[in-house]
PDB file of N, CA and C in Angstrom:
ATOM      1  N   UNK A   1       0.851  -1.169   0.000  1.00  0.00           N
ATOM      2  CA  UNK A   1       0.000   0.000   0.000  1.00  0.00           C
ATOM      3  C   UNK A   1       0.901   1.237   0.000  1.00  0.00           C
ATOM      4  N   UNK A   2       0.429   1.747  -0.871  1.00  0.00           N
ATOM      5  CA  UNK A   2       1.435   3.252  -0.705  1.00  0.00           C
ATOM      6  C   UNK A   2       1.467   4.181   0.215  1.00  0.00           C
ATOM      7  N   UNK A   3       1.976   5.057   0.449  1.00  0.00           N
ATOM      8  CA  UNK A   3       1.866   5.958   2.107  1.00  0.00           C
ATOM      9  C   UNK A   3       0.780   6.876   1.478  1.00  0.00           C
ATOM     10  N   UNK A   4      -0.016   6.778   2.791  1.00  0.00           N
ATOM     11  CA  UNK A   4      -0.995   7.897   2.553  1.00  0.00           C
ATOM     12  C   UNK A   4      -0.712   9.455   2.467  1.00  0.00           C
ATOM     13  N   UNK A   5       0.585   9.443   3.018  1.00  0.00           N
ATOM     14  CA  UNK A   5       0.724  11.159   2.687  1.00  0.00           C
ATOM     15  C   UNK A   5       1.896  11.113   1.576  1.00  0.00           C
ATOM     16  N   UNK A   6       0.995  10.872   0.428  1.00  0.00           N
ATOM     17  CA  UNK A   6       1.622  10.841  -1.120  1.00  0.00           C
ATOM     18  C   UNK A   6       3.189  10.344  -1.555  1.00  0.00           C
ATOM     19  N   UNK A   7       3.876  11.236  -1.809  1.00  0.00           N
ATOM     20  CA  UNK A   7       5.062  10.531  -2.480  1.00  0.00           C
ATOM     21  C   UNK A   7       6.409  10.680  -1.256  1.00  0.00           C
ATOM     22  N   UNK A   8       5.900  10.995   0.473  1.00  0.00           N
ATOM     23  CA  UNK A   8       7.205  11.169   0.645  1.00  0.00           C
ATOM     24  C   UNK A   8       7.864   9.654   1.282  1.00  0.00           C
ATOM     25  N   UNK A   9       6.864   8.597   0.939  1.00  0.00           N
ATOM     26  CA  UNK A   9       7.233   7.147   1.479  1.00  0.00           C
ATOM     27  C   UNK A   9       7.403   6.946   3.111  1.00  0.00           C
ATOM     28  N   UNK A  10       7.027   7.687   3.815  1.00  0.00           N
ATOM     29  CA  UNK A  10       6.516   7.411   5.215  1.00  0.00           C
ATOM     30  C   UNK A  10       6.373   5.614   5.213  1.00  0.00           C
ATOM     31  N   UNK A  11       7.220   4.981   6.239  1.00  0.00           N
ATOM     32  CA  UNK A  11       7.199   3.933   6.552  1.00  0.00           C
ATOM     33  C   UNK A  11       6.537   3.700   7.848  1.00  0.00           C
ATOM     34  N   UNK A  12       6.087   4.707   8.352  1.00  0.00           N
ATOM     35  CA  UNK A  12       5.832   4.641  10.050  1.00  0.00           C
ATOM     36  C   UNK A  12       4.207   4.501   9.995  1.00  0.00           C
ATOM     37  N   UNK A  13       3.617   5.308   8.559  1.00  0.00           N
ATOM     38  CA  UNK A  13       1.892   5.478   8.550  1.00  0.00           C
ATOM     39  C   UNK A  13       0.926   4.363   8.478  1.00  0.00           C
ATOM     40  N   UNK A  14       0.162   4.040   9.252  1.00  0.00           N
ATOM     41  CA  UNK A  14      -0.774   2.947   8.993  1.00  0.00           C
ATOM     42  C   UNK A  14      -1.989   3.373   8.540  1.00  0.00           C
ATOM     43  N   UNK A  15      -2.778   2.859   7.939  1.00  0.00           N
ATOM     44  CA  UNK A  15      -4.269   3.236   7.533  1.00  0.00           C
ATOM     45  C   UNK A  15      -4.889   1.793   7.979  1.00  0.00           C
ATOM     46  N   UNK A  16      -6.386   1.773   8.537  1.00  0.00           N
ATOM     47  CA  UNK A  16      -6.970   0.931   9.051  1.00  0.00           C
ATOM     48  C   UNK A  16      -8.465   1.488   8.741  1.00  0.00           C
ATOM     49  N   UNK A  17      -9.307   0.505   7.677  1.00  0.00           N
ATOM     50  CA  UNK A  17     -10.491   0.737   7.430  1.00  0.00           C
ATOM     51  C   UNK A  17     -11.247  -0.286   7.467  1.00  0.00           C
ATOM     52  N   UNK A  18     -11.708   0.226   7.886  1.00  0.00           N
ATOM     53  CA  UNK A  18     -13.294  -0.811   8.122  1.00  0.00           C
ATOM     54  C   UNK A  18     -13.454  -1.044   9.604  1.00  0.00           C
ATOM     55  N   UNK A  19     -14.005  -2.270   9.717  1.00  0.00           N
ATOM     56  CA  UNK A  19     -14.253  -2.520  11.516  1.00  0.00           C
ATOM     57  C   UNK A  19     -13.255  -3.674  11.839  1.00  0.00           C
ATOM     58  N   UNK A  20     -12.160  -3.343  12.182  1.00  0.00           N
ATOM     59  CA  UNK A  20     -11.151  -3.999  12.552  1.00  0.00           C
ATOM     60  C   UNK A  20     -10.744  -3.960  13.940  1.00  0.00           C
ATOM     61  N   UNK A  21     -11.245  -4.886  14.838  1.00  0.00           N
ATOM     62  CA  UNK A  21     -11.262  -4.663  16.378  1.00  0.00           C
ATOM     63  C   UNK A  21      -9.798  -4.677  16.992  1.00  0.00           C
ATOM     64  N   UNK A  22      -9.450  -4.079  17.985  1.00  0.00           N
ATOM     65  CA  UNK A  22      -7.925  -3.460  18.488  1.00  0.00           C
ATOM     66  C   UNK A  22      -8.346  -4.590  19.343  1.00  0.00           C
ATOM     67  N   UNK A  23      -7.030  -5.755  19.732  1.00  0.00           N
ATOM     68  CA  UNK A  23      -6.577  -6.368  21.007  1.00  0.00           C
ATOM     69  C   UNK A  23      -5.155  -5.974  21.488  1.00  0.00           C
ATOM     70  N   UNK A  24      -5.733  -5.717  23.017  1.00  0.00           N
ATOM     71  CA  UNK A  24      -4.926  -5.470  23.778  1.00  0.00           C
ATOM     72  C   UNK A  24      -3.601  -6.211  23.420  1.00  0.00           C
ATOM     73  N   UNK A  25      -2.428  -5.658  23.976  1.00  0.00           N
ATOM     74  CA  UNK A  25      -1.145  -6.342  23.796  1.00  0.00           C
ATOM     75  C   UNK A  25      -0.230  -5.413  24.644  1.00  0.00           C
ATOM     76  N   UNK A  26       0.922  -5.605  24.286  1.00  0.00           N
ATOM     77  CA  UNK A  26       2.291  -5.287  24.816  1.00  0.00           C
ATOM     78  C   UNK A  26       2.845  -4.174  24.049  1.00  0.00           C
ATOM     79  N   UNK A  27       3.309  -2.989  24.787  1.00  0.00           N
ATOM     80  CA  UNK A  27       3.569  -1.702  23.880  1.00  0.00           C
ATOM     81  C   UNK A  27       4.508  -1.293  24.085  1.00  0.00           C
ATOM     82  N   UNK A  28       5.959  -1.063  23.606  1.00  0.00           N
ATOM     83  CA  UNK A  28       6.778  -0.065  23.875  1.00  0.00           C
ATOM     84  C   UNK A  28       6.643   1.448  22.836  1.00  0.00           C
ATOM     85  N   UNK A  29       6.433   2.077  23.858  1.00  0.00           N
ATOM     86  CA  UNK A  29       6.679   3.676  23.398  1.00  0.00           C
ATOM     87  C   UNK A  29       7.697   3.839  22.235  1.00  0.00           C
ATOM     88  N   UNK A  30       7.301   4.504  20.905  1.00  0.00           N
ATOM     89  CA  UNK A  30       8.525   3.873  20.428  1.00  0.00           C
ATOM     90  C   UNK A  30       9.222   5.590  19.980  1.00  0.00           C
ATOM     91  N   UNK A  31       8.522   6.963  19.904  1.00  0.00           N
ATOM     92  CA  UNK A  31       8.898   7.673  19.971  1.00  0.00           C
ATOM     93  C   UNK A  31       7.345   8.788  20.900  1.00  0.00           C
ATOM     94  N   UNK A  32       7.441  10.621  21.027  1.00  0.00           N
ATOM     95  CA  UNK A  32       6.515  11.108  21.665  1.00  0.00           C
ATOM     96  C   UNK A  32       5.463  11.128  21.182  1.00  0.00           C
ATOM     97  N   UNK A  33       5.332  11.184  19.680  1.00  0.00           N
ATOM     98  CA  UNK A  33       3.647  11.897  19.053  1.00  0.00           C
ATOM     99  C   UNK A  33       3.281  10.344  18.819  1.00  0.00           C
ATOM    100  N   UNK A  34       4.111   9.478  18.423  1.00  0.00           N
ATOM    101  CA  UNK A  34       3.652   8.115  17.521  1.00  0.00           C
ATOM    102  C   UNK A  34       3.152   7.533  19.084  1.00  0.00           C
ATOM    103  N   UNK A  35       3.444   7.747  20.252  1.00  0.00           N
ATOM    104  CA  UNK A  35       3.492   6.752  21.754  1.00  0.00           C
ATOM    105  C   UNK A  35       2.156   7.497  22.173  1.00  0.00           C
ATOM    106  N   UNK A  36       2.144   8.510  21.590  1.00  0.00           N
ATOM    107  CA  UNK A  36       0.877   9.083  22.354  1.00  0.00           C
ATOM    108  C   UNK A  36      -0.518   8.303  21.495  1.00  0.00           C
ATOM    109  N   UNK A  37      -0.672   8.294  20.104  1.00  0.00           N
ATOM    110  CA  UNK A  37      -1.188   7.538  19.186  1.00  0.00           C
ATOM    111  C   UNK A  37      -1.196   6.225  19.592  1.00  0.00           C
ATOM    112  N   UNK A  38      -0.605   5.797  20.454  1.00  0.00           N
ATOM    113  CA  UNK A  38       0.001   4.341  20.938  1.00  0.00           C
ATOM    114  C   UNK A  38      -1.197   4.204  21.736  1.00  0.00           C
ATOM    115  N   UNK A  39      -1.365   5.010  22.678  1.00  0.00           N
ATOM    116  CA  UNK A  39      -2.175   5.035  23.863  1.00  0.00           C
ATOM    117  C   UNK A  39      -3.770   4.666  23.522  1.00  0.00           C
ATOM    118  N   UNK A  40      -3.317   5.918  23.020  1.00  0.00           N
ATOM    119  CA  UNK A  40      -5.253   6.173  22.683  1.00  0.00           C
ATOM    120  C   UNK A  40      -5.746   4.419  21.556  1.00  0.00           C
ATOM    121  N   UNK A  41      -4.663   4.180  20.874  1.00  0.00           N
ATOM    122  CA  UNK A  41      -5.060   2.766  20.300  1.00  0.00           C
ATOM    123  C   UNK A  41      -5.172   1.491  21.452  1.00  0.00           C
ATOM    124  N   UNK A  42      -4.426   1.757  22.624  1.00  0.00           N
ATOM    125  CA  UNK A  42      -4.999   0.463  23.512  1.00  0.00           C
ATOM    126  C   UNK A  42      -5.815   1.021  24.424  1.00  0.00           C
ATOM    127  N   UNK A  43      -6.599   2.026  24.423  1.00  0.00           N
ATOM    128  CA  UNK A  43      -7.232   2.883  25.076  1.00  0.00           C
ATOM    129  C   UNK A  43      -9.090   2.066  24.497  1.00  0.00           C
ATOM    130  N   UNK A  44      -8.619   2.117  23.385  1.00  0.00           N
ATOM    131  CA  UNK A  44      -9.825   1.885  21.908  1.00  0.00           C
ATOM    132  C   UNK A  44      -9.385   0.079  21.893  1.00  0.00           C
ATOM    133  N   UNK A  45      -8.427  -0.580  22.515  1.00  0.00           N
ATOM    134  CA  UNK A  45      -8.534  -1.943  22.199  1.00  0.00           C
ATOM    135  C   UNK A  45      -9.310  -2.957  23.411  1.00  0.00           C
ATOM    136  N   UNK A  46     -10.334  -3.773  23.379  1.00  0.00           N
ATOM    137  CA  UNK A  46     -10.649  -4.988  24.070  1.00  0.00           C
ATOM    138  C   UNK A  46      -9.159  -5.388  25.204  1.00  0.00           C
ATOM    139  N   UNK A  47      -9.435  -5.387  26.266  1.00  0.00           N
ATOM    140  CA  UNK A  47      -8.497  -6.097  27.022  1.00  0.00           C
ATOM    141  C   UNK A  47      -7.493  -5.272  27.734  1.00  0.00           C
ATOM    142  N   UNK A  48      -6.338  -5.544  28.388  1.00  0.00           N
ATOM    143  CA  UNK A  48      -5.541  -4.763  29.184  1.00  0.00           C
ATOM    144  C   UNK A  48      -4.216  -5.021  28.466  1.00  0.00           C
ATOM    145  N   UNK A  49      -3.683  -3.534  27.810  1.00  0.00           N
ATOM    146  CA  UNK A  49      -2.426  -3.252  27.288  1.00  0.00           C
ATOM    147  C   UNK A  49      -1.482  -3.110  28.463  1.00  0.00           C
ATOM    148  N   UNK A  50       0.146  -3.344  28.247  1.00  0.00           N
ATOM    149  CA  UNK A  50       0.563  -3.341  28.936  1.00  0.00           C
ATOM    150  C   UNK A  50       1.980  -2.608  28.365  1.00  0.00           C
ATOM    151  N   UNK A  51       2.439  -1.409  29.052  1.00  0.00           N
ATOM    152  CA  UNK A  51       3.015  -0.178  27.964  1.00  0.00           C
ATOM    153  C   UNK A  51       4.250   0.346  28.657  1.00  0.00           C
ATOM    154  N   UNK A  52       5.363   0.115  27.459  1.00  0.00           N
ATOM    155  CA  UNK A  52       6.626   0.741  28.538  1.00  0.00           C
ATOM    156  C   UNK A  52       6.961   1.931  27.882  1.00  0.00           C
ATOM    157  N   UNK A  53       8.109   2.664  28.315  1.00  0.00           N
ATOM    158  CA  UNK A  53       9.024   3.614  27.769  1.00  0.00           C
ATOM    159  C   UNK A  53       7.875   4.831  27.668  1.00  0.00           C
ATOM    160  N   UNK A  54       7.140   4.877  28.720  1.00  0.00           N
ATOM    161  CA  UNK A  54       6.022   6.279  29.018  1.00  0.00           C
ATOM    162  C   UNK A  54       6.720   7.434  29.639  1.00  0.00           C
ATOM    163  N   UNK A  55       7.736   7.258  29.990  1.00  0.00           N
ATOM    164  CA  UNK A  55       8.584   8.294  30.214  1.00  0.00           C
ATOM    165  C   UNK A  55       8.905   9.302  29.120  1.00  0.00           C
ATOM    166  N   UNK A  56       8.777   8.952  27.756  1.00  0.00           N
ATOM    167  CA  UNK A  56       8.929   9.706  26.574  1.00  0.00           C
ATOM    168  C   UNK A  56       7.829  10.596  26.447  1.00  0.00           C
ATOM    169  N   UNK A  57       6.542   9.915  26.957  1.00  0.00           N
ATOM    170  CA  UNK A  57       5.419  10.990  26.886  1.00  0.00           C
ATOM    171  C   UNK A  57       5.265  11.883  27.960  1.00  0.00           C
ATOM    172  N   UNK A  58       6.026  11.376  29.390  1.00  0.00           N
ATOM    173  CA  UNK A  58       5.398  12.186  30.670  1.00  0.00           C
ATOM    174  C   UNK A  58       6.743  13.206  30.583  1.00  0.00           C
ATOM    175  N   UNK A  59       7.691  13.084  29.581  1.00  0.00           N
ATOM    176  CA  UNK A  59       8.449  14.347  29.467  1.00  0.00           C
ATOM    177  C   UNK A  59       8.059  15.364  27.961  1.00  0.00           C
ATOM    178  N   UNK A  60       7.100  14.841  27.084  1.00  0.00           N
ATOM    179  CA  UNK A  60       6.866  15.637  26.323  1.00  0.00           C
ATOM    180  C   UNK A  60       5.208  16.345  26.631  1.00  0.00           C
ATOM    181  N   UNK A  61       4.271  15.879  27.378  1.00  0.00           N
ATOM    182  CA  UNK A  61       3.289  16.195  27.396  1.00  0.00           C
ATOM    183  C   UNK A  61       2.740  16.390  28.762  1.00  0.00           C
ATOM    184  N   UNK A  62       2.065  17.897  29.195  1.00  0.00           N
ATOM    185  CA  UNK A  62       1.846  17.809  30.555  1.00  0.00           C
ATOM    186  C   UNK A  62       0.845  17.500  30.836  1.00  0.00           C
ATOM    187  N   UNK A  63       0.386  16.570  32.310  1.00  0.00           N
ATOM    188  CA  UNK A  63      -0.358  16.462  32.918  1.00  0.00           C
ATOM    189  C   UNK A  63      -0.747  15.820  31.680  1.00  0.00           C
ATOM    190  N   UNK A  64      -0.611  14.541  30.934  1.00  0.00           N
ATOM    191  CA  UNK A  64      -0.825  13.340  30.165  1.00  0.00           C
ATOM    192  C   UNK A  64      -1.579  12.619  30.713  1.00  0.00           C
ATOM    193  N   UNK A  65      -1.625  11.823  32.192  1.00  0.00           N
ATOM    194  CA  UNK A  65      -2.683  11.163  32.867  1.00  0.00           C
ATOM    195  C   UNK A  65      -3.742  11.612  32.973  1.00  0.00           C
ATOM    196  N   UNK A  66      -3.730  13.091  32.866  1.00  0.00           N
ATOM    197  CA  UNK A  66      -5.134  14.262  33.534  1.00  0.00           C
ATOM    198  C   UNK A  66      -5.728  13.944  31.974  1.00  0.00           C
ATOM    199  N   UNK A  67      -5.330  14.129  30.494  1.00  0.00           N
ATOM    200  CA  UNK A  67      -5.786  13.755  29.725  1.00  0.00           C
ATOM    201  C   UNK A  67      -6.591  12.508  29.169  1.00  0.00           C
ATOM    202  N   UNK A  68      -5.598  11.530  29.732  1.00  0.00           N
ATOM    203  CA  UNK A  68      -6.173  10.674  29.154  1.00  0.00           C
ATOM    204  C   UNK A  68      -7.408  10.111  30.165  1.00  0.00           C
ATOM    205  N   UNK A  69      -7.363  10.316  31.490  1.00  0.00           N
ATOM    206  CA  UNK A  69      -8.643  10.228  32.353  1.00  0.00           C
ATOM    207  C   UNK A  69      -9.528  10.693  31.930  1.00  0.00           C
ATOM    208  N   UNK A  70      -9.281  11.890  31.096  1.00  0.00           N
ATOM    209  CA  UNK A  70     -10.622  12.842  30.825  1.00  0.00           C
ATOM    210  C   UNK A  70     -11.147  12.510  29.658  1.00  0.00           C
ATOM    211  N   UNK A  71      -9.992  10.788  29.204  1.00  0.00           N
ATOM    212  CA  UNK A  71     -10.685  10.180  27.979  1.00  0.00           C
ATOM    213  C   UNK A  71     -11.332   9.123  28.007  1.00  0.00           C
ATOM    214  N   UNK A  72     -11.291   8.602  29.858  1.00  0.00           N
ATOM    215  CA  UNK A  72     -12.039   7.666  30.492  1.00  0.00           C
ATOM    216  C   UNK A  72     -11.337   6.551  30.313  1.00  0.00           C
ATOM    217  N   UNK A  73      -9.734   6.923  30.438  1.00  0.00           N
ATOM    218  CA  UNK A  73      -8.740   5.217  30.571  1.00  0.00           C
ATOM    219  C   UNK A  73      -9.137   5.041  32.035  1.00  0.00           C
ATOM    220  N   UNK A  74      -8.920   3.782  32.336  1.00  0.00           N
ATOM    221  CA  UNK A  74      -8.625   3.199  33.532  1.00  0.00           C
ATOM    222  C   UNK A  74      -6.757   2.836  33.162  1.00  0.00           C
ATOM    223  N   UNK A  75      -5.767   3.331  34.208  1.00  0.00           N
ATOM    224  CA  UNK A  75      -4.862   2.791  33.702  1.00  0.00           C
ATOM    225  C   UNK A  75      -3.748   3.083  35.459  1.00  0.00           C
ATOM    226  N   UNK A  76      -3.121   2.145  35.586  1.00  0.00           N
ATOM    227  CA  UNK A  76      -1.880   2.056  36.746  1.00  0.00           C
ATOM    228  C   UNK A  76      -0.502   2.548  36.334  1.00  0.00           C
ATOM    229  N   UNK A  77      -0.231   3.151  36.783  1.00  0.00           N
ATOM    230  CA  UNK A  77       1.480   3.625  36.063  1.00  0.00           C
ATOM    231  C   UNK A  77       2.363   3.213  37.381  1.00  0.00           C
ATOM    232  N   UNK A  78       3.122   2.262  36.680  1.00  0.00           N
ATOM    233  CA  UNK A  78       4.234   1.739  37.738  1.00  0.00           C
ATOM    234  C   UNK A  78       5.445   2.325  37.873  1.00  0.00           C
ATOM    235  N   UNK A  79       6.465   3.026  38.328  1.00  0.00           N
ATOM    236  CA  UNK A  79       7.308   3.170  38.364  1.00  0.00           C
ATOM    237  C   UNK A  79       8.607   2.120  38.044  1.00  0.00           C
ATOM    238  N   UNK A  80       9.190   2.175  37.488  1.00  0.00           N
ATOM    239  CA  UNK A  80      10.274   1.220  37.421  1.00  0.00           C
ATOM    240  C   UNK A  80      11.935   1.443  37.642  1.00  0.00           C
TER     241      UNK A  80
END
């Protein structure tokens, strides 16, 4: 499939159409904007994700938990 944002060959872009149900899984953060996109997809998946390297987001985005509560996650952040 070609990248949706035309000719600059983006390898990172996914497109997902139709009703294709999200299962939970195992996540590493893999950079800030793409980890935040990360979230909200096991946020939207069946089951309990389980997500590392959140330190990339709780230094790019403030008060990130206050957000995503206010997007109605249930979620534990462990320290490690």
């Amino acid at each position: 499939m070609p990248c949706r944002f035309g000719q600059r060959n983006f390898l990172h872009s996914a497109v997902i159409s139709g009703p294709t149900p999200l299962k939970a899984t195992d996540i590493n953060i893999p950079d800030l904007r793409g980890g935040f996109s990360h979230l909200i997809a096991a946020m939207a998946a069946d089951g309990v994700s389980h997500v590392t390297g959140i330190e990339l987001i709780k230094r790019g985005y403030e008060h990130f938990t206050d957000k995503l509560a206010g997007l109605g996650a249930d979620f534990d952040l462990e320290e490690r």
